[in-house]
Protein backbone atom coordinates (compact mmCIF):
# COMPACT_ATOMS: atom_id res chain seq x y z
CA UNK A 1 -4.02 3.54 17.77
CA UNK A 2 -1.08 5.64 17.36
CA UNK A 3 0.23 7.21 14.37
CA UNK A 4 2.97 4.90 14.30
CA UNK A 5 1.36 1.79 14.40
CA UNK A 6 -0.74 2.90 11.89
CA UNK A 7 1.61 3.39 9.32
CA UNK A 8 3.35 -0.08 10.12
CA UNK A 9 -0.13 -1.86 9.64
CA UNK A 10 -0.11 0.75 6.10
CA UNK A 11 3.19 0.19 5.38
CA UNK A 12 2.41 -3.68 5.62
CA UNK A 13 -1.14 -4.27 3.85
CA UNK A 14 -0.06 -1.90 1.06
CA UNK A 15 3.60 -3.21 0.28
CA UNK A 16 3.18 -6.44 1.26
CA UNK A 17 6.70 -6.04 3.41
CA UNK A 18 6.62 -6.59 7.10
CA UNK A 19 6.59 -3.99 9.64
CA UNK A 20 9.55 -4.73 11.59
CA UNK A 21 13.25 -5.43 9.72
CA UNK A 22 14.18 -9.08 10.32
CA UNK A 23 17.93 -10.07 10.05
CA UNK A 24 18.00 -11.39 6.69
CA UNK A 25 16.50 -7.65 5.26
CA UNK A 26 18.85 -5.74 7.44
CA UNK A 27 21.68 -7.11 4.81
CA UNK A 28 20.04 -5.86 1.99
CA UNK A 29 20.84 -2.25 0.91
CA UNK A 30 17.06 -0.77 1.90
CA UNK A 31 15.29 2.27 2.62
CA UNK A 32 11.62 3.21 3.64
CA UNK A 33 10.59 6.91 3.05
CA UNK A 34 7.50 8.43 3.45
CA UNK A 35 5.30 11.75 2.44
CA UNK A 36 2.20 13.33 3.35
CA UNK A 37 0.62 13.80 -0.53
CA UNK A 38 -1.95 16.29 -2.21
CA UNK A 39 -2.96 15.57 -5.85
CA UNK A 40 -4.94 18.58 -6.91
CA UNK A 41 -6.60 18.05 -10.34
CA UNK A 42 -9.46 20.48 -12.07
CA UNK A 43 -12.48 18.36 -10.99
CA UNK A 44 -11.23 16.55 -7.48
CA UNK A 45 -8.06 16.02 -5.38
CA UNK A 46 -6.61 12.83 -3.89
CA UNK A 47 -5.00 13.36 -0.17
CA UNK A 48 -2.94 10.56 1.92
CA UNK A 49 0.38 9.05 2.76
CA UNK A 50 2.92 8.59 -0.17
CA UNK A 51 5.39 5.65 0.85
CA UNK A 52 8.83 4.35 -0.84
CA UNK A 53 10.88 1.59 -0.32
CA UNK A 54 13.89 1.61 -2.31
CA UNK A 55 15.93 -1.74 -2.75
CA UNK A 56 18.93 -1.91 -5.29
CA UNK A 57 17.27 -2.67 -8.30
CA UNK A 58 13.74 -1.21 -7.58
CA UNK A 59 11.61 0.94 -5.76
CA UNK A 60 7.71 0.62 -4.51
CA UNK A 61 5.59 3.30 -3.95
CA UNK A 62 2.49 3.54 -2.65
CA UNK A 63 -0.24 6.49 -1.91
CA UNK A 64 -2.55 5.44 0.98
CA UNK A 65 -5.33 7.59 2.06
CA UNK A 66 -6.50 8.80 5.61
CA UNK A 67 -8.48 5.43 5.40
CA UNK A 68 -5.75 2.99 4.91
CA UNK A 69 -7.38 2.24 1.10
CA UNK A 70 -4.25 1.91 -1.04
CA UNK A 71 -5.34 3.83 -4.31
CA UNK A 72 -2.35 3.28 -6.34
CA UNK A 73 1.22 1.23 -6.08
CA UNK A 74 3.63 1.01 -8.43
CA UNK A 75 7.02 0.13 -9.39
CA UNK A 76 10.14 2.11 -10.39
CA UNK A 77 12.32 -0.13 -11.56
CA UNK A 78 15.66 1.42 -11.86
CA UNK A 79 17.86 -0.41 -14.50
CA UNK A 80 14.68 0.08 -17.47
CA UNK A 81 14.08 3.53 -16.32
CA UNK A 82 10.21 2.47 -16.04
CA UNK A 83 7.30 2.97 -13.93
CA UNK A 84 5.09 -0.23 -13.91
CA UNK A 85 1.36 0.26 -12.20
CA UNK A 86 0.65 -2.61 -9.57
CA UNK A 87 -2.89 -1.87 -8.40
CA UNK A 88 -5.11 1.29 -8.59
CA UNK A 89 -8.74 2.04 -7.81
CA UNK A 90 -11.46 1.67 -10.44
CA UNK A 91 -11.37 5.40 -11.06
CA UNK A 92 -7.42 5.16 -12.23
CA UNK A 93 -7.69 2.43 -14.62
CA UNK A 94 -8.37 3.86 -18.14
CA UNK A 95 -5.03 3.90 -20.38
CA UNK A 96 -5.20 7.44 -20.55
CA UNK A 97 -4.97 7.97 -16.52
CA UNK A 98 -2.57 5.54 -16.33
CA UNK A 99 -0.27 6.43 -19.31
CA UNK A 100 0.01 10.35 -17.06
CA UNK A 101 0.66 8.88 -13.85
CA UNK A 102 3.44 6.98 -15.13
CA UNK A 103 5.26 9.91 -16.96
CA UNK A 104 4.28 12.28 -13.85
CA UNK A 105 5.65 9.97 -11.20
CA UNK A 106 8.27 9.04 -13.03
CA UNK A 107 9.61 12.50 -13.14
CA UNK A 108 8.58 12.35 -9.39
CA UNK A 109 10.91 9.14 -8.43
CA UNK A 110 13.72 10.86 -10.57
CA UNK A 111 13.70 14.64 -8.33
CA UNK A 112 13.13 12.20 -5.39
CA UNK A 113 16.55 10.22 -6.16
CA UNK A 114 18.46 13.41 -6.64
CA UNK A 115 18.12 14.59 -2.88
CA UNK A 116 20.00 12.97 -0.29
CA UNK A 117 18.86 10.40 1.81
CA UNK A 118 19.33 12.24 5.24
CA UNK A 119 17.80 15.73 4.33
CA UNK A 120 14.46 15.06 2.28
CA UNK A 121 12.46 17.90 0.37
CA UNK A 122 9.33 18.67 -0.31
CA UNK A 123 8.69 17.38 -4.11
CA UNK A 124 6.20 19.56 -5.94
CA UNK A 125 5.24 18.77 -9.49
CA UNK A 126 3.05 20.44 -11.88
CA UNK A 127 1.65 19.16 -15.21
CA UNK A 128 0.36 21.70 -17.28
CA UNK A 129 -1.30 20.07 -19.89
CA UNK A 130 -3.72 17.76 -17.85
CA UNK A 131 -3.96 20.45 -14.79
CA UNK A 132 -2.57 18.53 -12.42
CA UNK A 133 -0.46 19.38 -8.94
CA UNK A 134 1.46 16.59 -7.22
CA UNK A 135 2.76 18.11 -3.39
CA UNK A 136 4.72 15.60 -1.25
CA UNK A 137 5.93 16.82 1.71
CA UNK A 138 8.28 14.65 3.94
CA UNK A 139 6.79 12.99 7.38
């Protein structure tokens, strides 16, 4: 399989949105970005694809790994200014885990929005306090 096809089958089991942009989703204001993603902590690292579709009230993220296992979506939903966690792995699911992820990738959605849609950065991220380095670097 190609690389391509791959990420349509990801982009599809892990969003829940369909591969291909029918007519009735072309209308809607919509935008699919994606990012190859390290997150280095002190003990282990977590390595994959980091996807976002953006609507105009929300946007879904979600970080696949090399596998196609989705380990964690979530929701930024714009007008609250909140990050709401969809599914995670087992290992992700104390309140504690959860409650950084949010405030990290919240900061993370935030730098992404600031950059222009054509010309996409790499997003790096560093929390000091738990020891943790998010890298996303545009596909």
């Amino acid at each position: 399989m190609t690389y391509r096809l791959i990420l349509k089958i990801v982009l599809f089991l892990s969003l829940g949105i369909p591969a291909m942009a029918s007519a009735q989703n072309a209308e809607l204001k919509e935008s699919t970005s994606r990012y190859s993603v390290q997150i280095d902590m002190s003990k282990a690292y977590v390595g994959g694809i980091f996807i976002i579709k953006e609507d105009e009230t929300s946007m879904n993220a979600s970080i696949v790994n090399e596998f196609g296992v989705s380990i964690l979506t979530f929701q930024y939903i714009l007008d609250k200014d909140k990050i709401k966690i969809v599914n995670c792995i087992k290992q992700l699911r104390r309140p504690l885990i959860k409650k950084v992820l949010k405030k990290d990738f919240k900061i993370i959605m935030i730098e992404y929005m600031a950059q222009e849609n054509t010309q996409r950065a790499p997003i790096q991220h560093v929390n000091l306090k738990h020891n943790i380095t998010y890298n996303l670097i545009p596909l």
